[in-house]
Protein backbone atom coordinates (compact mmCIF):
# COMPACT_ATOMS: atom_id res chain seq x y z
CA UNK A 1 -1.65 -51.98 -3.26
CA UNK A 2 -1.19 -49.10 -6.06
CA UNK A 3 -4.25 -47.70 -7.10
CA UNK A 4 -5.35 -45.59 -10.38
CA UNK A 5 -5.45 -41.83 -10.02
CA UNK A 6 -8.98 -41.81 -10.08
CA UNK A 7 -9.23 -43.84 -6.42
CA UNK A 8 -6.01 -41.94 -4.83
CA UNK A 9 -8.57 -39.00 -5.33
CA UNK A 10 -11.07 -40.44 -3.08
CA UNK A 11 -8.25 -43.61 -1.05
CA UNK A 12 -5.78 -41.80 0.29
CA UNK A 13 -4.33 -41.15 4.10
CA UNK A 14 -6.70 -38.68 4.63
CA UNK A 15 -9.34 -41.31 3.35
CA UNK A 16 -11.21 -40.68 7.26
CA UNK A 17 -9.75 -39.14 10.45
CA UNK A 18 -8.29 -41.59 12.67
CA UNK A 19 -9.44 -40.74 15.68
CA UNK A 20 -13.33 -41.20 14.88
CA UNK A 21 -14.00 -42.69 11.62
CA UNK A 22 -15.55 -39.41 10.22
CA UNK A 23 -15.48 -39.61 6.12
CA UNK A 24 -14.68 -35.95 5.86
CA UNK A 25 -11.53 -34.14 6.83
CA UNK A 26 -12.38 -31.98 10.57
CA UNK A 27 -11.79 -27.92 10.21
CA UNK A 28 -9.87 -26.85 13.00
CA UNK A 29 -9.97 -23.10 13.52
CA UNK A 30 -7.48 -23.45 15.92
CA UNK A 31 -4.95 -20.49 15.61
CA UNK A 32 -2.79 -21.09 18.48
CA UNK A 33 -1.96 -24.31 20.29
CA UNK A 34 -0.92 -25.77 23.90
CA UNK A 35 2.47 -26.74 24.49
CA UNK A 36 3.07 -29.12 26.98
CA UNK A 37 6.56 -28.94 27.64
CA UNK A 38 8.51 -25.80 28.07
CA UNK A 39 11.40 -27.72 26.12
CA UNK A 40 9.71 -29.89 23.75
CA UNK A 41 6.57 -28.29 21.28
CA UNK A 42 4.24 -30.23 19.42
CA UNK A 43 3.64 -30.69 15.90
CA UNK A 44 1.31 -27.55 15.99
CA UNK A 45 2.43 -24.37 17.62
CA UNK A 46 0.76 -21.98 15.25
CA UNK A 47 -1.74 -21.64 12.85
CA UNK A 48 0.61 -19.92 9.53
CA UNK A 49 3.43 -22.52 10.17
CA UNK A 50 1.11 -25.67 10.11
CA UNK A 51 -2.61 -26.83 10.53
CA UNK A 52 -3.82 -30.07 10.65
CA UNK A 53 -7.01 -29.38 7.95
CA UNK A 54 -4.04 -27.43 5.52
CA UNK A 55 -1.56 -30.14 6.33
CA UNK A 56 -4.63 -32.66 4.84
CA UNK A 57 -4.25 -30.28 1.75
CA UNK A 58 -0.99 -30.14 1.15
CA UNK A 59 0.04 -34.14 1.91
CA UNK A 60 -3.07 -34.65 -0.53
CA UNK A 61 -1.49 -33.07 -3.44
CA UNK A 62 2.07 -33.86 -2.79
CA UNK A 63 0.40 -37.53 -3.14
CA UNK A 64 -1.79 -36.85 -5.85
CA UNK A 65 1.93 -34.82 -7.63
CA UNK A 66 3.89 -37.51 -6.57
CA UNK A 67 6.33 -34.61 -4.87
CA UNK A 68 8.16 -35.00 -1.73
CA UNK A 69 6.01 -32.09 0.30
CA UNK A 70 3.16 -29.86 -0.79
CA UNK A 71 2.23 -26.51 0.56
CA UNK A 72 -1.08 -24.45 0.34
CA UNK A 73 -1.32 -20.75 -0.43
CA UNK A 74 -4.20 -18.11 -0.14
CA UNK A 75 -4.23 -17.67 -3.64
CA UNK A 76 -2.12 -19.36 -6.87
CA UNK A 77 -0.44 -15.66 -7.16
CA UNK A 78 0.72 -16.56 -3.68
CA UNK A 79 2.06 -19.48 -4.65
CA UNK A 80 3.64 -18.53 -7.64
CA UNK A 81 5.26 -15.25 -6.02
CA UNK A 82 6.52 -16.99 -2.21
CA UNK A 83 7.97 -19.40 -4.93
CA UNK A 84 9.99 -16.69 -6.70
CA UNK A 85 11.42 -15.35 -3.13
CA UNK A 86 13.84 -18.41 -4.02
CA UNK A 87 15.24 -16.30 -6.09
CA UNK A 88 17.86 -13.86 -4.99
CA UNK A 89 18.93 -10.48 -6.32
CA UNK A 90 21.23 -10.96 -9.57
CA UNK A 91 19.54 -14.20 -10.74
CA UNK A 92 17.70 -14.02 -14.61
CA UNK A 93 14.38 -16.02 -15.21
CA UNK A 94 13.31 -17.60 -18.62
CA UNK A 95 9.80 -17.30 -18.75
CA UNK A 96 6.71 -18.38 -21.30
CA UNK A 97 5.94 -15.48 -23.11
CA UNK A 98 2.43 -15.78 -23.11
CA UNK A 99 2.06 -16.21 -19.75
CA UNK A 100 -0.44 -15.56 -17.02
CA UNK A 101 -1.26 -11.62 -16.97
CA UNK A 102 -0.80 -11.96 -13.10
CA UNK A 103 2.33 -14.02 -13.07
CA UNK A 104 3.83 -11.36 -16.04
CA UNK A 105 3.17 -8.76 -13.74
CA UNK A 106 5.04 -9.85 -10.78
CA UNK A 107 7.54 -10.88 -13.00
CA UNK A 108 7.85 -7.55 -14.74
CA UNK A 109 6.75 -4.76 -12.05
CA UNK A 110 8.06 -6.46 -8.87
CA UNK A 111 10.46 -9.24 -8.86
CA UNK A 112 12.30 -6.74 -11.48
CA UNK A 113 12.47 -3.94 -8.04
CA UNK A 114 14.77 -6.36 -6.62
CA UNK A 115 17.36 -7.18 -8.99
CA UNK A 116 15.76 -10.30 -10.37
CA UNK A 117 15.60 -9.89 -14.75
CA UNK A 118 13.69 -11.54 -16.57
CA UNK A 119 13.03 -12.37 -20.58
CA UNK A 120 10.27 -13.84 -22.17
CA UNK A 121 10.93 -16.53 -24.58
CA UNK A 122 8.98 -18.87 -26.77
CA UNK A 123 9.42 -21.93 -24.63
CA UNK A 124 8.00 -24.49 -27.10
CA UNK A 125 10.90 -23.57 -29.11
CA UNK A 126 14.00 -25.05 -27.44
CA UNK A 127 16.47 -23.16 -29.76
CA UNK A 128 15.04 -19.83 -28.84
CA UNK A 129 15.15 -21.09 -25.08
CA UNK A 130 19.02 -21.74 -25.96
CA UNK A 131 19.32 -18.84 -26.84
CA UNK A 132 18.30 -16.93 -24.08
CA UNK A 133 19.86 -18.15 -21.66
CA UNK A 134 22.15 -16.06 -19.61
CA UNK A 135 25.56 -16.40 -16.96
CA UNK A 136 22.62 -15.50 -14.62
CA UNK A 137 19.55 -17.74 -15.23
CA UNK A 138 18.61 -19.49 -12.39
CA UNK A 139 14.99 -19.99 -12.83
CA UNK A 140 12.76 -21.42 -16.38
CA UNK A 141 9.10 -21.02 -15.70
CA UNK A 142 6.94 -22.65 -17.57
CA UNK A 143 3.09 -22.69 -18.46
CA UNK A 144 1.75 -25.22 -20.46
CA UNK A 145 -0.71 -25.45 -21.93
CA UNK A 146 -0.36 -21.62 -21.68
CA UNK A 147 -2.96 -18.91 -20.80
CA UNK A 148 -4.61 -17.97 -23.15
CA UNK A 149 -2.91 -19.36 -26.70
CA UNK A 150 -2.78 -23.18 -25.48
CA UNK A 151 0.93 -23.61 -26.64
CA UNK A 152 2.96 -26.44 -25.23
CA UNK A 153 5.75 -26.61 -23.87
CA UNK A 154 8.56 -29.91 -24.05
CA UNK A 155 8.99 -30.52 -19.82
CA UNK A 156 11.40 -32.56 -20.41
CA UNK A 157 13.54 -30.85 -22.60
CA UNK A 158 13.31 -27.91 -21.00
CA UNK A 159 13.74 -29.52 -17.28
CA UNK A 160 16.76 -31.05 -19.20
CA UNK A 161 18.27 -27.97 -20.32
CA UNK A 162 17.84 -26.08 -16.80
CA UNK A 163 19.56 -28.92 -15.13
CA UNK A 164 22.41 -28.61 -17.18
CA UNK A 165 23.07 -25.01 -16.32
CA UNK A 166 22.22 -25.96 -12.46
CA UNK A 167 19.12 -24.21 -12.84
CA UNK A 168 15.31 -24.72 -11.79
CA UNK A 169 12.07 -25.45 -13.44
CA UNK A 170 8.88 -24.24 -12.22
CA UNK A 171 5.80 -25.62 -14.32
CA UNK A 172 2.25 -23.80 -13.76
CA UNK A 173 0.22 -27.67 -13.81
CA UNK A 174 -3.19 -25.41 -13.67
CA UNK A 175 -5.11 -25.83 -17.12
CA UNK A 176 -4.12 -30.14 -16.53
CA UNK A 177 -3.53 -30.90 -12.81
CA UNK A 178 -2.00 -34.09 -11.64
CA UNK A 179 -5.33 -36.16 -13.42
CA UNK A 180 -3.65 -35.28 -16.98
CA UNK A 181 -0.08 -34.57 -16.18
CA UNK A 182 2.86 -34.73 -13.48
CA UNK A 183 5.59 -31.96 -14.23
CA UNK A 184 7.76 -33.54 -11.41
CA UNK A 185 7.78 -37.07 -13.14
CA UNK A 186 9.05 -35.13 -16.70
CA UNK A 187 11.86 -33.14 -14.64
CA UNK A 188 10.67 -30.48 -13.16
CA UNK A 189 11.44 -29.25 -9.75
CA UNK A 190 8.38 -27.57 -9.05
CA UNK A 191 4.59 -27.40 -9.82
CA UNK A 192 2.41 -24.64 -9.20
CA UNK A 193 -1.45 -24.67 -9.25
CA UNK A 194 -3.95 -21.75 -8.78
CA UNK A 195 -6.54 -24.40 -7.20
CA UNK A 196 -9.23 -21.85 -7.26
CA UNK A 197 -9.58 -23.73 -10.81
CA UNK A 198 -9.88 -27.23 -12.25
CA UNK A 199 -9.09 -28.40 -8.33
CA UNK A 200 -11.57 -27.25 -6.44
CA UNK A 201 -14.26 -26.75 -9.23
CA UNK A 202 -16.81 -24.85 -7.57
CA UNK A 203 -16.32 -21.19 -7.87
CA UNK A 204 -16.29 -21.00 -4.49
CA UNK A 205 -12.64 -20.79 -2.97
CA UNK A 206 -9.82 -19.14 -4.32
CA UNK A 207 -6.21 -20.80 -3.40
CA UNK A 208 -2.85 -21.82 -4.24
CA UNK A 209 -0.93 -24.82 -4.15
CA UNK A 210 2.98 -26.09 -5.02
CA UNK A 211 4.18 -29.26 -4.46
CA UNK A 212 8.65 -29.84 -4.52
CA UNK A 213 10.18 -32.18 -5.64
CA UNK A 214 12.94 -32.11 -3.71
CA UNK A 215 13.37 -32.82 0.06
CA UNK A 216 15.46 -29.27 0.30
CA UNK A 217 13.85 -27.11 -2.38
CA UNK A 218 10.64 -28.33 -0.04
CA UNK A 219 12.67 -27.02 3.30
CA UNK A 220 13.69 -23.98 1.51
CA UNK A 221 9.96 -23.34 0.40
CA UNK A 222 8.29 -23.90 3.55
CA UNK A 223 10.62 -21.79 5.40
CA UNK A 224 9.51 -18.97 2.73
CA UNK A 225 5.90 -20.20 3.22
CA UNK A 226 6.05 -19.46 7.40
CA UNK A 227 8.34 -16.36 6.42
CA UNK A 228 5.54 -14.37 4.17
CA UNK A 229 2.63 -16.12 5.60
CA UNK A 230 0.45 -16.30 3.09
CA UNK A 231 -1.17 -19.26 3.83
CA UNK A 232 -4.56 -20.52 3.13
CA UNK A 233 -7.48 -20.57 5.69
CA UNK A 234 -8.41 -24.26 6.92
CA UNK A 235 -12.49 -23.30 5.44
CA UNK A 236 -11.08 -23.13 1.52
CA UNK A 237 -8.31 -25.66 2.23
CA UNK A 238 -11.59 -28.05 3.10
CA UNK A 239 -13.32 -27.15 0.20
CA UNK A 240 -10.60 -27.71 -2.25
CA UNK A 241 -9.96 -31.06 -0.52
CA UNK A 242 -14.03 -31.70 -1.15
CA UNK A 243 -13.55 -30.57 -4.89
CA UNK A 244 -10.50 -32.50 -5.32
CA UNK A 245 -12.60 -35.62 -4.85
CA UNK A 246 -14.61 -35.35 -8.09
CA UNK A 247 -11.44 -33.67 -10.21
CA UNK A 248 -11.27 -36.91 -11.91
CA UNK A 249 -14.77 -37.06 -13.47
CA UNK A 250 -15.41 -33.32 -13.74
CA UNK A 251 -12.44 -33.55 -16.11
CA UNK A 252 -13.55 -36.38 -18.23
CA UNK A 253 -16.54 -34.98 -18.98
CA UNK A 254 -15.76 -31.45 -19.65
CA UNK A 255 -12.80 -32.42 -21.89
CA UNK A 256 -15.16 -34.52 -24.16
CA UNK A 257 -17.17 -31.25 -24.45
CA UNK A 258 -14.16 -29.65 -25.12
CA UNK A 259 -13.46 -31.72 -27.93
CA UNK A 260 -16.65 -31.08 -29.45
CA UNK A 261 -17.14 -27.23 -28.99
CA UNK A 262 -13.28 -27.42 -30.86
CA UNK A 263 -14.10 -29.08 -33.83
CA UNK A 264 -17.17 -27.07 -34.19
CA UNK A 265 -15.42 -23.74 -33.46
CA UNK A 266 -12.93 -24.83 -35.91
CA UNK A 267 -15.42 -25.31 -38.77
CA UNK A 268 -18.18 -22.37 -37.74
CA UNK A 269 -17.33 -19.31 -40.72
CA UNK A 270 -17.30 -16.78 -37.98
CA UNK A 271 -14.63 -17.72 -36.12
CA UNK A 272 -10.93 -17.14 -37.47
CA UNK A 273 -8.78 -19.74 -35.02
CA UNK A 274 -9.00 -21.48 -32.43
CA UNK A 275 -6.51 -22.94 -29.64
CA UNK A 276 -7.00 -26.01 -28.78
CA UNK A 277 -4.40 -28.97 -28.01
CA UNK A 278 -6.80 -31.57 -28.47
CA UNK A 279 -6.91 -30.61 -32.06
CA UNK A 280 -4.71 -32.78 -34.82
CA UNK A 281 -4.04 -29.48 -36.59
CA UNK A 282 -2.59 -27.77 -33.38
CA UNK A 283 1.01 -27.39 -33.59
CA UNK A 284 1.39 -29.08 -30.05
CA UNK A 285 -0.58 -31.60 -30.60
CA UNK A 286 1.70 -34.84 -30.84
CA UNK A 287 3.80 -33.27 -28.02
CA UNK A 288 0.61 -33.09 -25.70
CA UNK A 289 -0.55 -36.31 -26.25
CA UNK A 290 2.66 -37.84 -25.34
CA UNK A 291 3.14 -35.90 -22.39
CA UNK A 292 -0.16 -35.43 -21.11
CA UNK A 293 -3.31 -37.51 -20.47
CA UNK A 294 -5.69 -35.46 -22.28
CA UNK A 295 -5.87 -32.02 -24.00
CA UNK A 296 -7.76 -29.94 -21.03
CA UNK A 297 -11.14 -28.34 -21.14
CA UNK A 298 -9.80 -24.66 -22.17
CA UNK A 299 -9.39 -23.77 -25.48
CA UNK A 300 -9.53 -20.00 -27.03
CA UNK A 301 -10.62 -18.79 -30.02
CA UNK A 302 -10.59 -15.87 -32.00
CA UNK A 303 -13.60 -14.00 -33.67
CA UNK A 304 -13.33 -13.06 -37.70
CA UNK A 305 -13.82 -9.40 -38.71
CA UNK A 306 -17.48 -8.82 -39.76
CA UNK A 307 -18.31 -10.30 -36.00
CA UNK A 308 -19.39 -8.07 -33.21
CA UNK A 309 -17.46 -9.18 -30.08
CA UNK A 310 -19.72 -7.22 -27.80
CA UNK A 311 -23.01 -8.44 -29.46
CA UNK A 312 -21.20 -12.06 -29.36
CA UNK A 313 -20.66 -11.77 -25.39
CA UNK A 314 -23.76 -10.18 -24.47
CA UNK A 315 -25.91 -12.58 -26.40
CA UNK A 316 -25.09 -16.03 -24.70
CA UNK A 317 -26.95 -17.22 -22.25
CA UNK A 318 -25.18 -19.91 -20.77
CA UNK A 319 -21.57 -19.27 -20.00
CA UNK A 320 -20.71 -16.88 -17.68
CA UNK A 321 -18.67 -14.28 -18.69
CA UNK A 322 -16.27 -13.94 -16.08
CA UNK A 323 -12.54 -14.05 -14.73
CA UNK A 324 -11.19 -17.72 -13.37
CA UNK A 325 -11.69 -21.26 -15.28
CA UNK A 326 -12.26 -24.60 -14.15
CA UNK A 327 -15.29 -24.63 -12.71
CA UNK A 328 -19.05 -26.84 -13.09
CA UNK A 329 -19.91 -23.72 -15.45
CA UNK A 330 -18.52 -22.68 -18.32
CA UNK A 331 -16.82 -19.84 -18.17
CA UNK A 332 -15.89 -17.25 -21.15
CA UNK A 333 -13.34 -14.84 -20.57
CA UNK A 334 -11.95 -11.90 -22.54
CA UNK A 335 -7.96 -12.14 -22.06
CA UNK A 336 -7.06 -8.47 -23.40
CA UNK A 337 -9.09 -6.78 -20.45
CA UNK A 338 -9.51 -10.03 -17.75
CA UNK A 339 -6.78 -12.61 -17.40
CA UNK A 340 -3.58 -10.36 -19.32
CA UNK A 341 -5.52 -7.20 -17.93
CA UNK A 342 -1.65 -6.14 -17.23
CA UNK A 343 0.09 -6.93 -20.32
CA UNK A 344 0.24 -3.68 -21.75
CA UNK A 345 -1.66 -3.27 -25.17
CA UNK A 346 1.83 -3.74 -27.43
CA UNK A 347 2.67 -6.63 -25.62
CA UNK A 348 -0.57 -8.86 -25.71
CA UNK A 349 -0.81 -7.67 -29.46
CA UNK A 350 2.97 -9.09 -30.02
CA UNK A 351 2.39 -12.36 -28.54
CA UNK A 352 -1.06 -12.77 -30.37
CA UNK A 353 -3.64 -12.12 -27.63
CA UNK A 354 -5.48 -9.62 -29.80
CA UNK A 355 -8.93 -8.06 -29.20
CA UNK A 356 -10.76 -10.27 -30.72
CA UNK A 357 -9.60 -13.82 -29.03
CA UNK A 358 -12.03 -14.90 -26.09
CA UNK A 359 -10.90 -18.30 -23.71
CA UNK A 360 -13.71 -20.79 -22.63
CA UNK A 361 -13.30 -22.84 -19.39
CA UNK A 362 -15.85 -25.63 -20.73
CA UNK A 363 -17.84 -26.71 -17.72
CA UNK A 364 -20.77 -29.74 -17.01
CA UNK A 365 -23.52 -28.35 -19.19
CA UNK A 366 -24.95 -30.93 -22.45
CA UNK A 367 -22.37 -29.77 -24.47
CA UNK A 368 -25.42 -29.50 -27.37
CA UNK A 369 -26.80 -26.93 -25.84
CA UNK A 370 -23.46 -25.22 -25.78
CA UNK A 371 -23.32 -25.26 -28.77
CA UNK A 372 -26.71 -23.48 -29.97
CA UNK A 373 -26.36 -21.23 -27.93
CA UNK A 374 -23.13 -19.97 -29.27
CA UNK A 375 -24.40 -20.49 -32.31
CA UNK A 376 -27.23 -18.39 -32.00
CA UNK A 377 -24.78 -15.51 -30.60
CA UNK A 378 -22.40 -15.78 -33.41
CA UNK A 379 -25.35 -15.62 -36.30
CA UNK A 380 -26.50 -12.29 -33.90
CA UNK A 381 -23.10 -11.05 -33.40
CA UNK A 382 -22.39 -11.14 -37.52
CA UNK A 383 -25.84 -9.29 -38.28
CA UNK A 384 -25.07 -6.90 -36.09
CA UNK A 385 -22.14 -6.20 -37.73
CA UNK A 386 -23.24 -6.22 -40.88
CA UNK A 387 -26.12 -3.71 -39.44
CA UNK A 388 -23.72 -1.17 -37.81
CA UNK A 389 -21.65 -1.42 -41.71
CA UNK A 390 -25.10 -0.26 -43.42
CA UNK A 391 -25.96 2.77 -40.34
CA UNK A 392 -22.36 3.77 -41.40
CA UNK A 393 -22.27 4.09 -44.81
CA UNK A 394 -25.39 5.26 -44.92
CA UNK A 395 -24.69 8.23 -42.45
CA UNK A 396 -21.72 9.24 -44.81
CA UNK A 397 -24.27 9.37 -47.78
């Protein structure tokens, strides 16, 4: 029988443990195991090539991805960088130019050591991606929506064009997950998650997952995966596997918050733009919704001059201002010195992630109260501005 997306979350083969009935995936701590035969190991030898509560993990999302194999990571930089060690010196990677501050600096200050290149590219323009391309390029990575400006990016077309240059696609499935869209169904080769997000839920973990596509990209990755070693402990792969069972209806709700605190960001006279796929006038819009289940529950926004960003922040009282997304809270982040921390100034600035442009991870709260609570801080945040004008002028008198 096939079930919805919603019941693979909670039916699955890891649904109870075989052995005793128990509802709940066991933790085994095990780091080393008993081999009965001196010619002939088990399944489990050691605890950074496989363990039972990661393997749960990783056959859960591979499911839930509808990849051949997953694997789970200590963190989603993990991920993403034992991913790039496919890669080999002399290859070029096409890359979203607003990508994830983390991701653009192991891109740009490591991989680069080794002989890998790089460029940055618009990817939701296909011409420009064209254009780019090099004898070299091996690799198109993709975020999308990406962090922080929400643009989207064409899988298919770009999954497409790689393939006809016998190259890969790694998509970044983070701000969606498999509940609102599967990369590997549009033609890519692999996704990437930093599960310490929208997966888990929680604040509480922080991890990495990928899932393959195909049978050897998944041999060549999990040889790279026992390789570096940076797998994830079997007490965060259980609590991702606990978050992952209310992913479906987290999402739902905070998305139709989302929605809300869009439109009303989108009207409020302090705020200059906002970045949102869920919107009709966001240029991405058509693309997402045939693509995608659902627009996400991040969206930026940028702050119009007369409004004091640091009066703004520090008057809310209900998000927490913070690095990561995806959680039961809202979360508020300030891109230019949290999540693209190492994008030098220039760069952010040319790719439109100026001081002024905050992202909000919409979490569980009544999304009413949200919103008078940022609209108290934005009728504070413009006073104060208007306050600091007056001190000003009046000191030059």
């Amino acid at each position: 029988m096939s079930y919805s997306f919603q019941t693979k979350l909670l039916h699955n083969q890891h649904k109870v443990d075989k052995s005793n009935g128990a509802v709940s995936v066991p933790i085994q701590h095990a780091s080393t195991f008993h081999q009965s035969d001196i010619d002939s190991f088990g399944k489990y030898d050691y605890g950074r090539s496989a363990n039972p509560t990661r393997e749960a993990l990783e056959e859960t999302i591979a499911h839930l991805e509808e990849g051949t194999r997953g694997f789970a990571f200590s963190s989603g930089m993990a991920a993403i960088s034992t991913s790039f060690l496919l890669l080999s010196q002399g290859d070029h990677v096409l890359i979203s130019e607003d990508v994830y501050g983390g991701t653009y600096r192991m891109v740009s200050e490591v991989l680069s050591r080794y002989g890998v290149t790089h460029t940055f590219v618009d990817m939701t323009n296909i011409d420009s991606v064209k254009n780019a391309i090099q004898p070299n390029t091996k690799l198109f990575y993709i975020e999308t929506p990406s962090n922080p400006l929400l643009k989207v990016t064409d899988i298919s077309a770009i999954s497409a064009l790689a393939k006809s240059i016998d190259a890969l696609t790694f998509v970044d499935n983070t701000f969606l997950t498999p509940a609102l869209q599967k990369p590997l169904e549009l033609g890519a080769d692999l996704v990437l998650h930093s599960a310490t997000k929208f997966l888990s839920g929680h604040s509480d973990v922080v991890a990495g997952l990928a899932v393959a596509k195909d049978p050897v990209l998944a041999e060549r990755l999990a040889f790279l995966q026992n390789s570096f070693g940076a797998v994830l402990g079997v007490q965060d792969a259980w609590l991702v596997l606990r978050g992952l069972k209310t992913l479906h209806v987290r999402l739902e709700q905070s998305i139709k918050s989302a929605n809300k605190l869009a439109h009303y960001f989108e009207k409020h006279a302090a705020i200059k733009s906002v970045y949102f796929p869920g919107l009709t006038t966001h240029p991405g819009f058509t693309l997402q919704h045939r693509q995608a289940q659902g627009p996400g529950a991040v969206l930026s926004f940028e702050l119009k001059d007369g409004v004091d960003l640091r009066t703004f922040v520090n008057s809310l009282e209900i998000p927490v201002f913070a690095v990561s997304l995806g959680a039961v809270e809202s979360i508020l982040s300030f891109p230019a010195k949290m999540s693209h921390a190492a994008m030098p100034e220039a760069e952010r600035l040319k790719r439109g992630i100026s001081n002024s442009l905050l992202r909000l991870s919409v979490g569980l709260e009544q999304v009413d109260d949200l919103i008078a609570d940022f609209d108290q801080a934005l009728h504070l945040a413009a006073n104060a501005f208007t306050e600091q004008r007056r001190v000003y002028h009046g000191n030059l008198r």
